[in-house]
PDB file of N, CA and C in Angstrom:
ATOM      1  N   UNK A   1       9.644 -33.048  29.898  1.00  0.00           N
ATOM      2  CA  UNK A   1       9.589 -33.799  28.679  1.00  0.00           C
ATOM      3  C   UNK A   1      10.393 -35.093  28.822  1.00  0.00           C
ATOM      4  N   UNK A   2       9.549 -36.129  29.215  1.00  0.00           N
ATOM      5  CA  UNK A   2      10.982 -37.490  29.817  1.00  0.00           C
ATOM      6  C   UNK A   2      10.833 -38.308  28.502  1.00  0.00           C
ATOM      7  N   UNK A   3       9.694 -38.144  28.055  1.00  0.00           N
ATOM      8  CA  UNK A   3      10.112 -38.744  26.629  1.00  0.00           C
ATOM      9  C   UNK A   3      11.483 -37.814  25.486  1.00  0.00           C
ATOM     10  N   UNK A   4      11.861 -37.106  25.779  1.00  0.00           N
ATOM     11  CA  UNK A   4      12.523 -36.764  25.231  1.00  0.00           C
ATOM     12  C   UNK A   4      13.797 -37.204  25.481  1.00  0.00           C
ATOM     13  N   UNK A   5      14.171 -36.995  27.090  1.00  0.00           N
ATOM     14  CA  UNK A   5      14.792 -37.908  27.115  1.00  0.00           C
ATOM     15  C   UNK A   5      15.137 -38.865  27.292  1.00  0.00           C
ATOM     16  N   UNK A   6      14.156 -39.659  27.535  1.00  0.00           N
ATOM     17  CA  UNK A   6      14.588 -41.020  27.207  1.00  0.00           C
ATOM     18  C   UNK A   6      14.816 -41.182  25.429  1.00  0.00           C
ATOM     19  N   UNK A   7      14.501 -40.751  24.846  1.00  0.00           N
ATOM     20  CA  UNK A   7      14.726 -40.870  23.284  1.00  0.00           C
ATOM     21  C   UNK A   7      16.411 -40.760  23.144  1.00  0.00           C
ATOM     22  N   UNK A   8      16.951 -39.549  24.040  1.00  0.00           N
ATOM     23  CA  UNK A   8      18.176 -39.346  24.156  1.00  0.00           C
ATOM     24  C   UNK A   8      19.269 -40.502  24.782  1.00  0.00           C
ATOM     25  N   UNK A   9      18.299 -41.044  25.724  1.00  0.00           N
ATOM     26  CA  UNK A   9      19.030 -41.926  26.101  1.00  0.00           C
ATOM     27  C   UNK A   9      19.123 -43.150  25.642  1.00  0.00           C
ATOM     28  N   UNK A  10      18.225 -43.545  24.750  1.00  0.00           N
ATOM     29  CA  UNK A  10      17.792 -44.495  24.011  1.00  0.00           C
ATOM     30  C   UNK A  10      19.392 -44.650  22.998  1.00  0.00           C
ATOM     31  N   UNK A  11      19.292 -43.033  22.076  1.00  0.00           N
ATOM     32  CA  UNK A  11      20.132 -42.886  21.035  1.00  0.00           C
ATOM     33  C   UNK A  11      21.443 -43.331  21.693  1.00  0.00           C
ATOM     34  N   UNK A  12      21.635 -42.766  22.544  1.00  0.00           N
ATOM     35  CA  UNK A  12      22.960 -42.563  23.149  1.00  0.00           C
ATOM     36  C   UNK A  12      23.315 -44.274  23.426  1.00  0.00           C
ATOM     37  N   UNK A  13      22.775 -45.106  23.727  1.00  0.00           N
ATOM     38  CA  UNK A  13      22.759 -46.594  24.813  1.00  0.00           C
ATOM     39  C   UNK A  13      23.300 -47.160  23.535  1.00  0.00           C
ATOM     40  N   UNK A  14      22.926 -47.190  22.370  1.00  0.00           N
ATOM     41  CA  UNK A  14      22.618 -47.365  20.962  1.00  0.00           C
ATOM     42  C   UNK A  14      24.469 -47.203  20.515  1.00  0.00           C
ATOM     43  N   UNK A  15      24.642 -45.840  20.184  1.00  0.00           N
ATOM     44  CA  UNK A  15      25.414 -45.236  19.905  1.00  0.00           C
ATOM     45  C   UNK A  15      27.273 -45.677  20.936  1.00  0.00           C
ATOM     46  N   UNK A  16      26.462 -45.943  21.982  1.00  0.00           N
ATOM     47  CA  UNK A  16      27.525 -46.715  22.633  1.00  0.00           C
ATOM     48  C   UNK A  16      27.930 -47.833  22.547  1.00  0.00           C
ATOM     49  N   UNK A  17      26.630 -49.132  22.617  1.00  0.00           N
ATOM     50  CA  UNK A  17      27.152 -50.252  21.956  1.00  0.00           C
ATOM     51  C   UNK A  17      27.693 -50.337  21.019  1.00  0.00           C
ATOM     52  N   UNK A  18      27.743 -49.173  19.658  1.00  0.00           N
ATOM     53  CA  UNK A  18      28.627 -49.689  18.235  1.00  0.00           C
ATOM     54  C   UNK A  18      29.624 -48.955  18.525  1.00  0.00           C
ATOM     55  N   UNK A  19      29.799 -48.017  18.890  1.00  0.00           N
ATOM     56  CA  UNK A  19      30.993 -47.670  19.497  1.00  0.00           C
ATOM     57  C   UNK A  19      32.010 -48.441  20.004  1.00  0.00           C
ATOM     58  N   UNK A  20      31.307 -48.963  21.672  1.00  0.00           N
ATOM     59  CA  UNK A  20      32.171 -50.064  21.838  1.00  0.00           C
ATOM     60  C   UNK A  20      32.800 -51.247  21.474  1.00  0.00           C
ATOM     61  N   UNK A  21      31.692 -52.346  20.663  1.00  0.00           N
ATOM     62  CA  UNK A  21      31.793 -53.044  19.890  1.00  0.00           C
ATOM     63  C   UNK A  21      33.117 -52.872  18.632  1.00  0.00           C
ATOM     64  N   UNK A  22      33.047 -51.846  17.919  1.00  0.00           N
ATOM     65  CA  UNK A  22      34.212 -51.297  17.046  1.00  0.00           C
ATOM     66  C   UNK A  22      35.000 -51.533  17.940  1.00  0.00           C
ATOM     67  N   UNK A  23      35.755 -50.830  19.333  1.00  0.00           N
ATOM     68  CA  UNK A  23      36.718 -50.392  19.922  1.00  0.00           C
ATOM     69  C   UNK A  23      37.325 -51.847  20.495  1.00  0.00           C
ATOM     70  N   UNK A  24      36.226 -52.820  20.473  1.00  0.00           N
ATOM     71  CA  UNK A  24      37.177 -53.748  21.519  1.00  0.00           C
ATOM     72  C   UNK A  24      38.109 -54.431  21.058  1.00  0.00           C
ATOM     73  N   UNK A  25      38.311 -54.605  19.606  1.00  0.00           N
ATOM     74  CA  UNK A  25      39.493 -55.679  19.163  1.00  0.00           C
ATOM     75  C   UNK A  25      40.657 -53.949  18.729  1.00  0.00           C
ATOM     76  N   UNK A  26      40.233 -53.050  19.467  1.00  0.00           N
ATOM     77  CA  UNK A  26      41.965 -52.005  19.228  1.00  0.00           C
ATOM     78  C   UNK A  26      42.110 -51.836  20.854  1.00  0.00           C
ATOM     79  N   UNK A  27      41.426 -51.921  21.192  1.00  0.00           N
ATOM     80  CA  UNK A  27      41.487 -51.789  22.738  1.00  0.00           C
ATOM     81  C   UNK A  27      42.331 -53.020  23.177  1.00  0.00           C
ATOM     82  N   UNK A  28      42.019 -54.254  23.073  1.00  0.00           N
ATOM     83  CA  UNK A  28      42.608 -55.639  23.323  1.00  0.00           C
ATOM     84  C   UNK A  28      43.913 -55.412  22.315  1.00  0.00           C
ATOM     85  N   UNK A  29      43.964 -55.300  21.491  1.00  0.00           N
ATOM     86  CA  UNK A  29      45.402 -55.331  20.779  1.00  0.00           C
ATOM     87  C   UNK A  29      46.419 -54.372  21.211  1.00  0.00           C
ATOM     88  N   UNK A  30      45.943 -52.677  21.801  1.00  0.00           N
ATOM     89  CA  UNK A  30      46.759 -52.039  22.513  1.00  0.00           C
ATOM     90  C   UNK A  30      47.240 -52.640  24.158  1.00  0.00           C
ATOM     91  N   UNK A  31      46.030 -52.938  24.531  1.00  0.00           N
ATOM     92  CA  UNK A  31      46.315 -53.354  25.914  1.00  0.00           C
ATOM     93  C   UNK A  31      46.354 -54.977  26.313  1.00  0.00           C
ATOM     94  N   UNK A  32      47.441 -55.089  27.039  1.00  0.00           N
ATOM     95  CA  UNK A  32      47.238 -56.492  27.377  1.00  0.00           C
ATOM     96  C   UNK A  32      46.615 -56.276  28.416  1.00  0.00           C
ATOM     97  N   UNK A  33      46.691 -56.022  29.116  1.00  0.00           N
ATOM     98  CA  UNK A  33      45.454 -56.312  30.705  1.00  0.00           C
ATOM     99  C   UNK A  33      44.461 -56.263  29.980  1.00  0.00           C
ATOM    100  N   UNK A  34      43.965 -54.860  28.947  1.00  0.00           N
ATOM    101  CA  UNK A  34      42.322 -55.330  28.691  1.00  0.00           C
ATOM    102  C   UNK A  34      42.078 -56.597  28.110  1.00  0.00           C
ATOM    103  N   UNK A  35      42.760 -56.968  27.508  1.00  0.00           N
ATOM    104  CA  UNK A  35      42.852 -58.651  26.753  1.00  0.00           C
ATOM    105  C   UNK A  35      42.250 -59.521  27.847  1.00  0.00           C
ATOM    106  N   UNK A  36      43.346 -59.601  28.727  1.00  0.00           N
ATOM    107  CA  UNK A  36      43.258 -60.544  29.707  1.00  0.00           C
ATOM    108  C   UNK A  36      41.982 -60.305  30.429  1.00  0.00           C
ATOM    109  N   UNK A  37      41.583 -59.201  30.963  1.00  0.00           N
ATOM    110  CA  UNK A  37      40.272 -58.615  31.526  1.00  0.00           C
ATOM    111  C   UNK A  37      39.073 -59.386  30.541  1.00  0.00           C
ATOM    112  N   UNK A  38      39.229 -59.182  29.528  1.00  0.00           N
ATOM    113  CA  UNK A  38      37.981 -59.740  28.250  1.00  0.00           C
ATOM    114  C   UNK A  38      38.042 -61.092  28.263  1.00  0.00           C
ATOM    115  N   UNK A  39      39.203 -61.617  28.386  1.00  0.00           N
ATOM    116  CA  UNK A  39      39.273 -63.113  28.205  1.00  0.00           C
ATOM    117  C   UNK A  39      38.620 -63.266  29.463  1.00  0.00           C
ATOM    118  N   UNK A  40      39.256 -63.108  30.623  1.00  0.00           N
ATOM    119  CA  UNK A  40      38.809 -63.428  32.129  1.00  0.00           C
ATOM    120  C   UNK A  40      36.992 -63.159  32.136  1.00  0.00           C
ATOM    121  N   UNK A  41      36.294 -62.209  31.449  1.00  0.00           N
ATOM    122  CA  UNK A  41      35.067 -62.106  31.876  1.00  0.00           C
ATOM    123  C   UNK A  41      34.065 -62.857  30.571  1.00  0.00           C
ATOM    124  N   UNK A  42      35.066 -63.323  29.257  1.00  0.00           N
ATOM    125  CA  UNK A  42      34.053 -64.528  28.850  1.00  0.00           C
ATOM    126  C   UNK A  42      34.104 -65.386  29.342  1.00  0.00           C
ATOM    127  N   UNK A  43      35.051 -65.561  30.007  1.00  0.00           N
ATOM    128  CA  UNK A  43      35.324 -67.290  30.770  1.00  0.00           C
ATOM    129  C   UNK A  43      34.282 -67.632  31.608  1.00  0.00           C
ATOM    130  N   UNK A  44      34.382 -66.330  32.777  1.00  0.00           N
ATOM    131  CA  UNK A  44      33.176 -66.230  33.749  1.00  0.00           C
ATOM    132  C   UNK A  44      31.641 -66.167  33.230  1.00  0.00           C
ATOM    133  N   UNK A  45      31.455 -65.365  32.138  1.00  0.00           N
ATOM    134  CA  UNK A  45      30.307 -65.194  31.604  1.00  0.00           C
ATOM    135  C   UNK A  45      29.650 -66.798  30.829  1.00  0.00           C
ATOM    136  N   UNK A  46      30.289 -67.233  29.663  1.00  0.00           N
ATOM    137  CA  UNK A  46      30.212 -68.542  29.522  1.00  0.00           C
ATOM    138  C   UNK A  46      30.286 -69.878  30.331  1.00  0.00           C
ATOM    139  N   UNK A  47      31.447 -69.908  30.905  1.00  0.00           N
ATOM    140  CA  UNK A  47      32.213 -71.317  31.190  1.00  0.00           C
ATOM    141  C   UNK A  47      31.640 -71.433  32.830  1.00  0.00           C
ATOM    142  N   UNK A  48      31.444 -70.277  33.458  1.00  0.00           N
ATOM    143  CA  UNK A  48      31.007 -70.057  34.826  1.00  0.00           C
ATOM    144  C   UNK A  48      29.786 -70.336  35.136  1.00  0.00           C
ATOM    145  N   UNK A  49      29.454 -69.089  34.498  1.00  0.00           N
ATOM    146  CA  UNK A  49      27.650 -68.942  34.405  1.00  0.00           C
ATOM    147  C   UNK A  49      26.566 -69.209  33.921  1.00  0.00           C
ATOM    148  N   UNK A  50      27.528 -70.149  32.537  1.00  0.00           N
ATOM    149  CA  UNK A  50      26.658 -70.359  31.458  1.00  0.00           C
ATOM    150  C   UNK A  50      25.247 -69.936  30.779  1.00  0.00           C
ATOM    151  N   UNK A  51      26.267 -68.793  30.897  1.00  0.00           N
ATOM    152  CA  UNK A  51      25.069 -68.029  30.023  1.00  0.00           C
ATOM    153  C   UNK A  51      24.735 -68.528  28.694  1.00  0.00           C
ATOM    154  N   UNK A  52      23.948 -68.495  28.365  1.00  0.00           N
ATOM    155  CA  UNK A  52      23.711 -68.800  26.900  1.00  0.00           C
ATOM    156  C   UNK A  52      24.027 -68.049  25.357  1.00  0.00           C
ATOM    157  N   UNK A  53      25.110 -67.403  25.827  1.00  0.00           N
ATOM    158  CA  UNK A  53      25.836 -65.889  24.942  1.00  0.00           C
ATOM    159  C   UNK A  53      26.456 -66.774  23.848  1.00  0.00           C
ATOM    160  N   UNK A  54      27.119 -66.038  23.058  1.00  0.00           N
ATOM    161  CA  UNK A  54      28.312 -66.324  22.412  1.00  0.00           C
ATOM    162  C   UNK A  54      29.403 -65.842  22.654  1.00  0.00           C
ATOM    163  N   UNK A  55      30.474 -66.332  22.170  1.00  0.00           N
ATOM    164  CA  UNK A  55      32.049 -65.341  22.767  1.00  0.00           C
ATOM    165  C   UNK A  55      31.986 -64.463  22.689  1.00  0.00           C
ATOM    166  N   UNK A  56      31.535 -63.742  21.402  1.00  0.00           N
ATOM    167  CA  UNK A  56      31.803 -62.945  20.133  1.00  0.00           C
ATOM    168  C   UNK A  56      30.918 -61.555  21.267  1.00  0.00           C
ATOM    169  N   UNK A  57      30.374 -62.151  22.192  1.00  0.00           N
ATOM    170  CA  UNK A  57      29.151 -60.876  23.043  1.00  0.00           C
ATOM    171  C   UNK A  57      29.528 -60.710  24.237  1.00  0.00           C
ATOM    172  N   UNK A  58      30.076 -61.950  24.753  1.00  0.00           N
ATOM    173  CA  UNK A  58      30.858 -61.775  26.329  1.00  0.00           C
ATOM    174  C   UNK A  58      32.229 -60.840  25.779  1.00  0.00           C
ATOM    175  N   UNK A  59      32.645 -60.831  24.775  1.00  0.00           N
ATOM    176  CA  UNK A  59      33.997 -60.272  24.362  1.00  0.00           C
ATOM    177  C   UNK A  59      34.215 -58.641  24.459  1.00  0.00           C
ATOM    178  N   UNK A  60      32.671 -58.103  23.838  1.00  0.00           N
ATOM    179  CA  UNK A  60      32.164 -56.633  24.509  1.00  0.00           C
ATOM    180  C   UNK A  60      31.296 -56.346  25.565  1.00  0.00           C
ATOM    181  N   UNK A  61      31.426 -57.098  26.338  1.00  0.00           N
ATOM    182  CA  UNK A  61      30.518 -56.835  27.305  1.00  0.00           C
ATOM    183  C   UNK A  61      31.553 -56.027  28.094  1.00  0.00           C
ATOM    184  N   UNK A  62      32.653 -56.139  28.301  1.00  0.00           N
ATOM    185  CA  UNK A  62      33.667 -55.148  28.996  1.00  0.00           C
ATOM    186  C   UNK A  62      34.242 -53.705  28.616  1.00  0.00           C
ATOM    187  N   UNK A  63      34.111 -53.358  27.369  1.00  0.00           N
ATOM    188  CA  UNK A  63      34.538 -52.117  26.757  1.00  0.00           C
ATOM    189  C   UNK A  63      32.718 -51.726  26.589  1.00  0.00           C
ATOM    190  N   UNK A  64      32.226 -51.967  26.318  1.00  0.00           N
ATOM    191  CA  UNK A  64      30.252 -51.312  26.330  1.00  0.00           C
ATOM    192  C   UNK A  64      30.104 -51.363  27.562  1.00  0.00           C
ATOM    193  N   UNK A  65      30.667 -51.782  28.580  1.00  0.00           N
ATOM    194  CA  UNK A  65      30.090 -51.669  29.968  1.00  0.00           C
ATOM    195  C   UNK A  65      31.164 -50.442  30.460  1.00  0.00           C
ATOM    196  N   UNK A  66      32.096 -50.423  30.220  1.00  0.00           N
ATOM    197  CA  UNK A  66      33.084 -48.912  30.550  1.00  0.00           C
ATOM    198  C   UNK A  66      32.018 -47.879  30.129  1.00  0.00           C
ATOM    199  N   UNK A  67      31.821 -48.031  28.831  1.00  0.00           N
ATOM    200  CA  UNK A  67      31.808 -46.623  27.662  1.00  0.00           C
ATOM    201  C   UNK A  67      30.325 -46.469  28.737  1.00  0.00           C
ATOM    202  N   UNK A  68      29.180 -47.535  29.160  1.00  0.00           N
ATOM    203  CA  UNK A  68      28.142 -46.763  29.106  1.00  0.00           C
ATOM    204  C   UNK A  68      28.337 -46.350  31.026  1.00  0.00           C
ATOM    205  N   UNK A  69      29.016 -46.689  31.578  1.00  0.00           N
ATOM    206  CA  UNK A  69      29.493 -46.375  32.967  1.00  0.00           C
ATOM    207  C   UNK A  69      30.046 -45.097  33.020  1.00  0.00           C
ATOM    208  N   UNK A  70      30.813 -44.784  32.173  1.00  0.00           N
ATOM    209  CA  UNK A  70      31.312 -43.029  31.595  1.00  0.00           C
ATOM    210  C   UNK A  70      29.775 -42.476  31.398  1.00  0.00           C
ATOM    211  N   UNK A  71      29.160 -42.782  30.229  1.00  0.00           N
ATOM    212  CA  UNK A  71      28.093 -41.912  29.815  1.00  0.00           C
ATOM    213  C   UNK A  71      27.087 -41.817  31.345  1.00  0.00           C
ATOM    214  N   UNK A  72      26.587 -42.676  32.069  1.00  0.00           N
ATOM    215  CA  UNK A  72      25.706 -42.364  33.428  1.00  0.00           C
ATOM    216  C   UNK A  72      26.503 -41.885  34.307  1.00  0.00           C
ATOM    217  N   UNK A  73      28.002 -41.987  34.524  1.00  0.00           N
ATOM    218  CA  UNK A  73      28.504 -40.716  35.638  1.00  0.00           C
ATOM    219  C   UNK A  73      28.295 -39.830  34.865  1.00  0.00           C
ATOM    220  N   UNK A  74      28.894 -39.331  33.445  1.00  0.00           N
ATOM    221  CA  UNK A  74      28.588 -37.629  33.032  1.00  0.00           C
ATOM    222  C   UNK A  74      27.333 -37.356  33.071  1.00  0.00           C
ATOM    223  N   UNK A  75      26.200 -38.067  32.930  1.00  0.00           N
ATOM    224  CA  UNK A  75      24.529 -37.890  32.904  1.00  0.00           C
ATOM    225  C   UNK A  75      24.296 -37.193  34.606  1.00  0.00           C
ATOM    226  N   UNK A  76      24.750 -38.000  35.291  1.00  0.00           N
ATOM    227  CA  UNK A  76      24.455 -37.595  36.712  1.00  0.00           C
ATOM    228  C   UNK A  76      25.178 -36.775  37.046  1.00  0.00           C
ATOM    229  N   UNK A  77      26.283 -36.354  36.902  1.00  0.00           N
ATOM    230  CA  UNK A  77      26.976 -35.012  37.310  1.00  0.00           C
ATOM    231  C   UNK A  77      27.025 -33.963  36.533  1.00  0.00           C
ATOM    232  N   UNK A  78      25.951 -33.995  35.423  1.00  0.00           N
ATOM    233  CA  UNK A  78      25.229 -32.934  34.526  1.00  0.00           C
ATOM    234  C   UNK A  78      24.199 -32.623  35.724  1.00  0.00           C
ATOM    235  N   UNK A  79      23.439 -33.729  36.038  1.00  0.00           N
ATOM    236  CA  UNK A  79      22.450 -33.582  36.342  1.00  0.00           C
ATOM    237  C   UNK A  79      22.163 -32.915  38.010  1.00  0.00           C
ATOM    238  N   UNK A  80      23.412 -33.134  38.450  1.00  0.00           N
ATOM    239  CA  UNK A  80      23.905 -32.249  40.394  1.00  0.00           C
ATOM    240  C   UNK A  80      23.654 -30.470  39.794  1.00  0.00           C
TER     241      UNK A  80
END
């Protein structure tokens, strides 16, 4: 049934971006490295690469890229 899960994974991809999104301005206020880490990868993301983003998206691109890097190692070592 891969539609099923992909539906699951769909929810879940979903469920992680607002997740993360929420988490990154307590995450940056607990941690200074993550600060600096977030600052360092809009810089690169914007000012580097010029992407065509806004801050406000390069700013979670580092805490949504953890959270969904957790969720595909536990997916795959469900899946061994």
């Amino acid at each position: 049934m891969p539609h099923v899960r992909g539906t699951i994974h769909g929810i879940a991809a979903m469920v992680t971006l607002v997740v993360g999104s929420m988490l990154t301005n307590t995450i940056r206020a607990e941690f200074e490295l993550f600060a600096q880490l977030a600052a360092t990868t809009t810089r690169l993301l914007v000012d580097v690469a010029n992407l065509p983003i806004s801050e406000e998206v390069a700013e979670v691109v580092v805490p949504v890229g953890v959270l969904m890097g957790i969720w595909v190692f536990a997916y795959e070592l469900q899946r061994l």
